[in-house]
Protein backbone atom coordinates (compact mmCIF):
# COMPACT_ATOMS: atom_id res chain seq x y z
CA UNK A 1 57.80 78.53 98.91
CA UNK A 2 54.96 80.22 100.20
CA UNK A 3 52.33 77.82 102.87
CA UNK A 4 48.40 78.21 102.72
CA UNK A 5 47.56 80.33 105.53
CA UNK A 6 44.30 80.15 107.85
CA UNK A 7 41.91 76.78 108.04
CA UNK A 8 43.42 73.94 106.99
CA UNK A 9 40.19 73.27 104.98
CA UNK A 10 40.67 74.21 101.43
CA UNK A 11 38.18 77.22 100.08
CA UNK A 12 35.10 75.90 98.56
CA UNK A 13 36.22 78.81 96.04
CA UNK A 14 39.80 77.34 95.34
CA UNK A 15 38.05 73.73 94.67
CA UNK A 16 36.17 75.28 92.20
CA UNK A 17 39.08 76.41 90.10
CA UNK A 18 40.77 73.56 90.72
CA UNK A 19 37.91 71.95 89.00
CA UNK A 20 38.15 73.93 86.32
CA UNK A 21 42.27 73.41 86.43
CA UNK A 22 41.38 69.79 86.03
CA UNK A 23 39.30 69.66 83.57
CA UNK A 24 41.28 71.87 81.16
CA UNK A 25 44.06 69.79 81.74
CA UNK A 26 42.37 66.78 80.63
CA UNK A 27 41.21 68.49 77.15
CA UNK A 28 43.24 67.28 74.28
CA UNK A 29 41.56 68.56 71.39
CA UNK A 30 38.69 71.36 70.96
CA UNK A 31 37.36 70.71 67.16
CA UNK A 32 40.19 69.17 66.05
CA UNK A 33 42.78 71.55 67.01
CA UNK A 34 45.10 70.36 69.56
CA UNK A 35 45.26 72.27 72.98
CA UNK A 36 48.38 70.26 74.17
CA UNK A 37 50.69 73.48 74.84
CA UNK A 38 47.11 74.98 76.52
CA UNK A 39 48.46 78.45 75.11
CA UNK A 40 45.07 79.81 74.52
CA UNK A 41 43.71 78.45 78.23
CA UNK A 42 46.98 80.50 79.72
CA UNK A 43 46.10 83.61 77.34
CA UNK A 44 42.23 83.29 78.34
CA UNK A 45 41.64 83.34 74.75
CA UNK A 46 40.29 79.52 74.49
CA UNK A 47 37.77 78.03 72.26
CA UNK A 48 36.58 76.35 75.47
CA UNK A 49 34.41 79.21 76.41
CA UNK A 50 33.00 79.12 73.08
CA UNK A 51 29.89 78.16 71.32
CA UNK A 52 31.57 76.63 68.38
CA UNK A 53 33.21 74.34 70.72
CA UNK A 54 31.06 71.56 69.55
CA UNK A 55 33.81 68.64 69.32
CA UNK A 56 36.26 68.00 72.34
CA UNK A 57 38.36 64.99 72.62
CA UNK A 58 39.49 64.26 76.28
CA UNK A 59 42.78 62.57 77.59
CA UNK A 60 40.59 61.20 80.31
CA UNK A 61 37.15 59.26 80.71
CA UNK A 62 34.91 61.09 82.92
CA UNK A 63 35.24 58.28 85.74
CA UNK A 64 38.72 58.55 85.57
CA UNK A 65 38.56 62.29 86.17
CA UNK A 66 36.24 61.56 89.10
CA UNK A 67 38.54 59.10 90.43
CA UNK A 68 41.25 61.35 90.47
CA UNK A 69 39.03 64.65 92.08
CA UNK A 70 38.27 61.82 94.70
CA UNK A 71 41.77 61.29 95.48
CA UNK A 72 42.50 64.84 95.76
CA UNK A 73 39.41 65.44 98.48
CA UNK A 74 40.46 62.03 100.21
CA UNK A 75 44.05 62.55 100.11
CA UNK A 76 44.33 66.19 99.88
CA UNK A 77 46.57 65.28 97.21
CA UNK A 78 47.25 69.23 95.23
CA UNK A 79 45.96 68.72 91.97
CA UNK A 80 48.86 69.74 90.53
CA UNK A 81 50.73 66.67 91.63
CA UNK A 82 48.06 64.54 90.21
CA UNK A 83 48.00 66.40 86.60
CA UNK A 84 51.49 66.70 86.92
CA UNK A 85 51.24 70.30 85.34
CA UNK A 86 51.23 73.83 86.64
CA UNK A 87 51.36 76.91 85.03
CA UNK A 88 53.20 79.43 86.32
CA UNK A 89 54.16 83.05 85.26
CA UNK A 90 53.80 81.77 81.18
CA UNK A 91 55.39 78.67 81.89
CA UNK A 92 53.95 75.30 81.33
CA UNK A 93 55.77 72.90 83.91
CA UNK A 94 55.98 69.18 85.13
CA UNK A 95 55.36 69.21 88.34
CA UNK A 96 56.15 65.44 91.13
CA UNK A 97 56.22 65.61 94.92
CA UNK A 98 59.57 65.78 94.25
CA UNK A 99 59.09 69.31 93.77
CA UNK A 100 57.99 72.28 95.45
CA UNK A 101 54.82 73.75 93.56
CA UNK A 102 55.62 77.06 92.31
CA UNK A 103 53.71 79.73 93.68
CA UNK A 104 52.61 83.28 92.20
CA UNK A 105 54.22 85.02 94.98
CA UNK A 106 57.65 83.88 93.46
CA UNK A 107 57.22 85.06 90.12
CA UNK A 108 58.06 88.77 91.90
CA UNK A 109 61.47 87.04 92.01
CA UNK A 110 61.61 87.23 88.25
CA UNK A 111 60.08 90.88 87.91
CA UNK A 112 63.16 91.97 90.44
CA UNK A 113 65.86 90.26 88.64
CA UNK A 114 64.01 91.70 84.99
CA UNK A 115 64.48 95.31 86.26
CA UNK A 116 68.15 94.61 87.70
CA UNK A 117 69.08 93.49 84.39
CA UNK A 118 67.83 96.26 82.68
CA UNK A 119 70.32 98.54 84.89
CA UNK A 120 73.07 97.22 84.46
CA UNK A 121 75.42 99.09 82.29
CA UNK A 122 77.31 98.16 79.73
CA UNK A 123 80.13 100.32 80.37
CA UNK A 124 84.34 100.27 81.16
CA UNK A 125 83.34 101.37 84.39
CA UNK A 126 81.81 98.57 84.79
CA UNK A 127 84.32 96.19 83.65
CA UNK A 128 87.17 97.79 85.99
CA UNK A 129 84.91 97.59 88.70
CA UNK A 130 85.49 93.25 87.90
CA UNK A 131 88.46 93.28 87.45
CA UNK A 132 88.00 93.03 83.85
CA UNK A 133 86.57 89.40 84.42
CA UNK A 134 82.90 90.17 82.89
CA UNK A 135 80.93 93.06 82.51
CA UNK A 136 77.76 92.58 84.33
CA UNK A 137 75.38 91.89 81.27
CA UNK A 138 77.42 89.17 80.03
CA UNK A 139 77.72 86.95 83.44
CA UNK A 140 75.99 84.34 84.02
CA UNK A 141 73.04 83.75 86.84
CA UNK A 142 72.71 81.63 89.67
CA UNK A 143 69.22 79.63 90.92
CA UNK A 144 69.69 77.84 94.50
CA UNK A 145 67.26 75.55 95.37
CA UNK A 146 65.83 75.05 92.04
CA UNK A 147 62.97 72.57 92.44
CA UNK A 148 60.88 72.56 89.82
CA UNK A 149 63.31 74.99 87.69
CA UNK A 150 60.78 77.49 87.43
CA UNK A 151 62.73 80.43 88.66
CA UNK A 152 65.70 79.38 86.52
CA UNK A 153 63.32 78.49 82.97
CA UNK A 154 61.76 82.35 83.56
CA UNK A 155 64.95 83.73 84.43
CA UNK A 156 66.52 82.57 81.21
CA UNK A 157 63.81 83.51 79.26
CA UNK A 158 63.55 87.03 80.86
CA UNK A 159 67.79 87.19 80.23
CA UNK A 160 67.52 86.58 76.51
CA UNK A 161 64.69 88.57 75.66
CA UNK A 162 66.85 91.69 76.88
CA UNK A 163 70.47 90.47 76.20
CA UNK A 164 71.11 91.94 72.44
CA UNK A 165 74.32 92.53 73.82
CA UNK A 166 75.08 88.27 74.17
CA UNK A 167 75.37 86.73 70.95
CA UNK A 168 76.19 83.02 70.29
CA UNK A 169 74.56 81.23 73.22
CA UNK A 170 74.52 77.93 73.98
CA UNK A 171 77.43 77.02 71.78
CA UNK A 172 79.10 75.51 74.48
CA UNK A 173 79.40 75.15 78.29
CA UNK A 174 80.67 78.83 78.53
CA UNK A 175 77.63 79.95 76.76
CA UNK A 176 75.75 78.58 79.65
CA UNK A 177 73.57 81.54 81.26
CA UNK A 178 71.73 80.20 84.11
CA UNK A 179 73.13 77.95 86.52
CA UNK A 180 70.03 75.91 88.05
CA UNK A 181 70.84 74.11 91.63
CA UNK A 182 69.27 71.70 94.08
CA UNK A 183 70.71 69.38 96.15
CA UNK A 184 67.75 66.57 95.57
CA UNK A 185 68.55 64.45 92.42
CA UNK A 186 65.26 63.70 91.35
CA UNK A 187 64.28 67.31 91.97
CA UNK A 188 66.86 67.94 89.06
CA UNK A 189 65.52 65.21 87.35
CA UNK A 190 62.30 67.62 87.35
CA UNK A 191 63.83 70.33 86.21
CA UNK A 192 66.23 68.92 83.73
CA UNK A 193 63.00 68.07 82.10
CA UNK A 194 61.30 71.05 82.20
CA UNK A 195 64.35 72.90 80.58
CA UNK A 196 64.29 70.80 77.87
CA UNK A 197 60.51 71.40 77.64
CA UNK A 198 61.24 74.83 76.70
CA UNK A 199 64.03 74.49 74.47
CA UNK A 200 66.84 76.23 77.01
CA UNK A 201 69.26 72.84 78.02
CA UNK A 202 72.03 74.95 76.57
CA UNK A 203 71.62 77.81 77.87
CA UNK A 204 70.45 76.59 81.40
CA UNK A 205 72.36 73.97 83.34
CA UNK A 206 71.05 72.00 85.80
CA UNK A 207 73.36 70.77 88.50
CA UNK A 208 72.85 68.56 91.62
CA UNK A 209 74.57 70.18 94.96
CA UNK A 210 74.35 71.56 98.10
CA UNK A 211 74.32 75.30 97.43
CA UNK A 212 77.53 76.80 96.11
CA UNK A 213 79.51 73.36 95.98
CA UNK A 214 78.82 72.67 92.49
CA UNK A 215 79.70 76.20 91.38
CA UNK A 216 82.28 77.34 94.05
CA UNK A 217 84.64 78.25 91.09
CA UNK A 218 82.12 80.79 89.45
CA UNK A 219 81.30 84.46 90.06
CA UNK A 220 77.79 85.33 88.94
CA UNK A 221 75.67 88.80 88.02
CA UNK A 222 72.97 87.69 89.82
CA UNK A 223 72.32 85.39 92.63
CA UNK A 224 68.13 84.22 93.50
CA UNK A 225 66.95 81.59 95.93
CA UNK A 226 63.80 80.79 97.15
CA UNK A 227 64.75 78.33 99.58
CA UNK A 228 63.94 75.94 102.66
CA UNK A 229 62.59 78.43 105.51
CA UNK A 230 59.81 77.53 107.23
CA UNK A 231 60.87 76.71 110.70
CA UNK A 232 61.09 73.18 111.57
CA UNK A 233 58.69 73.37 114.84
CA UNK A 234 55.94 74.95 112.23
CA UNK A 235 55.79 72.06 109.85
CA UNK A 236 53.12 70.03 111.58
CA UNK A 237 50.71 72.91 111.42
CA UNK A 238 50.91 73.63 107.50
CA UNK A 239 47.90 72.83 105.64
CA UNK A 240 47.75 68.93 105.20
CA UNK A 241 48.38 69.37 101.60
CA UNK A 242 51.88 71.18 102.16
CA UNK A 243 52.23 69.17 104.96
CA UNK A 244 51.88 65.74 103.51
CA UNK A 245 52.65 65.70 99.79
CA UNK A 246 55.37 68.40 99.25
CA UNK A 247 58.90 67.63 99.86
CA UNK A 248 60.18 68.26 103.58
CA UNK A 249 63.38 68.87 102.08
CA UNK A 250 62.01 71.76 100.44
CA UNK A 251 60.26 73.32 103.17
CA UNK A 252 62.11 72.70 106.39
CA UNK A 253 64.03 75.80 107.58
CA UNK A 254 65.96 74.57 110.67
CA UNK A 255 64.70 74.81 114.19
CA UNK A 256 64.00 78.65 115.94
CA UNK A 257 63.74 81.24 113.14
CA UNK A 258 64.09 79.26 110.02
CA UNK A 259 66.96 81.06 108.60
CA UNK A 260 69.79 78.22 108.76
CA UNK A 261 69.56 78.45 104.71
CA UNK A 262 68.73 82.08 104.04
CA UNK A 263 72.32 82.81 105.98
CA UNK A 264 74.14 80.34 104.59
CA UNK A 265 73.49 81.48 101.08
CA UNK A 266 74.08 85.17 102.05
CA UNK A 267 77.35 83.76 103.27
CA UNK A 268 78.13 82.53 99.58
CA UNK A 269 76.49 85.90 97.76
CA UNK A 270 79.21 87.77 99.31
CA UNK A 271 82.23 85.63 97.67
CA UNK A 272 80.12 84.38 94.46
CA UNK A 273 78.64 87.40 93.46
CA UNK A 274 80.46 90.40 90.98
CA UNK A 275 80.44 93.45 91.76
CA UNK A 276 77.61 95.77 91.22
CA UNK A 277 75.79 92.19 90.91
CA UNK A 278 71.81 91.65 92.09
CA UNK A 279 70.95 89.31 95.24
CA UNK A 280 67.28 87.98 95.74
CA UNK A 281 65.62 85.98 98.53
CA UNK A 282 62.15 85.09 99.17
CA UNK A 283 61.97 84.72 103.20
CA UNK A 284 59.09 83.60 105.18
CA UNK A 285 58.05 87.32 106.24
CA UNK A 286 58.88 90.13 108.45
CA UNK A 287 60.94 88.17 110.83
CA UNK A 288 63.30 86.70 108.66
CA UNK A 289 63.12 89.42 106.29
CA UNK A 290 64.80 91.68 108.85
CA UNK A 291 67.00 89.08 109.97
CA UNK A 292 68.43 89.07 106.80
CA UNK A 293 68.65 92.86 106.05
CA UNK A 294 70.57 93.15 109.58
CA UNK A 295 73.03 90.39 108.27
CA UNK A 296 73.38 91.71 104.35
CA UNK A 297 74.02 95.05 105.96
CA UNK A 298 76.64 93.51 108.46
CA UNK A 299 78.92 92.06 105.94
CA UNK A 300 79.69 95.64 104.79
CA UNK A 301 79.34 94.10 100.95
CA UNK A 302 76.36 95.00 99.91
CA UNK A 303 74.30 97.84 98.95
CA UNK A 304 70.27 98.53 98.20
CA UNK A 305 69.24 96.29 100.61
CA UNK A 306 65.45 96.66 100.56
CA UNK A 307 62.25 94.61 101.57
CA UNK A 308 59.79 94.07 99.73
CA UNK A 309 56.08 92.80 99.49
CA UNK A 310 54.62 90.13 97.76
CA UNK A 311 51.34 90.32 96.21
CA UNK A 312 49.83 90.52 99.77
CA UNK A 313 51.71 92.73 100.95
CA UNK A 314 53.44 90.36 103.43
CA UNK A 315 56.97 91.39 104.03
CA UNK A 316 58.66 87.88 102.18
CA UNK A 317 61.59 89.30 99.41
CA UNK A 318 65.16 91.06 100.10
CA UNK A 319 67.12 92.15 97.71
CA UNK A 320 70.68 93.85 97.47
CA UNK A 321 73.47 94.83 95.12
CA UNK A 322 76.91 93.59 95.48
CA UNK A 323 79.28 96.76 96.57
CA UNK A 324 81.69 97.91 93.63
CA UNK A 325 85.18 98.23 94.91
């Protein structure tokens, strides 16, 4: 999760494209052809922008659309949670306040894991270094805190596009590649949906628990969270529509520095992870970032433990590799 930063007044700029979010949302049909996966709006190849665009059907009246942009300025309701819809990386998501909203910084999450995957190596050196359990390519992934399932839906997708080495997936539960957890049922509710959405319920799994719990019998090749962290005494000065409308559960780090969550699922990389497996956190910046690099590097079980930017350069992602023994 990533809070706005500076005035708590939204950017007359940012309105503006969420006026333009809105109103793309609402277009059902552009000359008869029906815009309802809005590939061509995520593409920025639409007929919208184009002269021909003579006939479009909307979902909405234009009241109701000005009935809803009301509520957002009134409310500072995001407009995601009243369209119910975000896109994010190439993903086209259901989105409630029972949900974080997925931000862009968090799709870096994705690019990391990609390029771990890519690495690993498909090798006997790599299965003796498991014990001969899995080789690295062939293990399943873990998503902590899944909200929305956005990490986990991307992560999937990211997995199977480079896994020619997997065959027969989601025959059954072994075939299972991504583990998705949150400990907020309707959160999974959310994300159970949006798996389905995009055709991955058997290769995804969606489970309800409180970090490891659900999976405390499973070793995995990678390990990502982007979890609670914001410390609990900074809450009340988030912008009012973090503040108000997203879930608390979601956001709240724990009192002083925030990192009650980021250690306790360091604590559970270390057992849960094989080895020569790929750990990713999104932290809240430098602070915890650090925090956590002194701790990963404490345990003595992990390796390529870097920081790393995010599209502002803040200081908000650490990653590491499990040691082989």
């Amino acid at each position: 999760m990533h809070e706005f930063t500076g005035s708590d007044q939204p950017a007359l700029s940012n309105l503006y494209t969420e006026i333009d979010w809105l109103i793309e949302d609402t277009v059902d049909t552009i000359n008869g052809h029906s815009l309802s996966s809005k590939t061509e709006f995520i593409n920025g190849t639409n007929m919208y922008a184009s002269s021909d665009a003579t006939d479009i059907l909307l979902r909405l009246s234009l009241s109701e659309m000005e009935a809803l942009w009301v509520q957002r300025l009134q409310s500072r309701t995001p407009i995601q949670y009243l369209t119910n819809f975000v896109y994010w990386r190439d993903l086209s998501l259901l989105v409630t306040p029972a949900v974080l909203i997925p931000r862009p910084e968090t799709e870096l999450l994705i690019d990391f894991a990609s390029s771990a995957y890519k690495n690993f190596r498909l090798t006997s050196e790599s299965e003796r270094s498991n014990g001969g359990q899995m080789c690295l390519r062939r293990g399943p992934w873990l998503d902590l805190g899944t909200g929305s399932g956005a990490i986990a839906i991307a992560l999937a997708q990211i997995l199977l596009q480079n896994s020619e080495n997997v065959r027969g997936l989601g025959k059954d539960d072994s075939n299972v590649f991504v583990y998705a957890v949150d400990v907020s049922p309707e959160a999974c509710a959310v994300a159970a949906h949006n798996v389905h959405r995009h055709n991955l319920d058997q290769i995804v799994q969606v489970m309800t628990s409180s970090w490891f719990d659900a999976v405390d019998s499973l070793q995995f090749s990678g390990i990502i969270s982007n979890p609670p962290y914001i410390p609990s005494e900074l809450i009340c000065s988030l912008q009012q529509e973090v503040r108000d409308h997203e879930p608390i559960l979601a956001l709240d780090g724990g009192f002083k520095d925030g990192a009650r969550s980021l250690i306790e699922i360091c604590d559970g990389a270390a057992t849960h992870l094989l080895n020569g497996g790929f750990f990713a956190l999104e932290t809240h910046g430098i602070e915890q970032a650090e925090l956590i690099e002194t701790l990963l590097r404490s345990m003595k079980c992990f390796t390529e433990i870097q920081i790393r930017s995010d599209y502002g350069g803040v200081k908000r992602f650490v990653t590491a590799t499990k040691c082989s023994d």
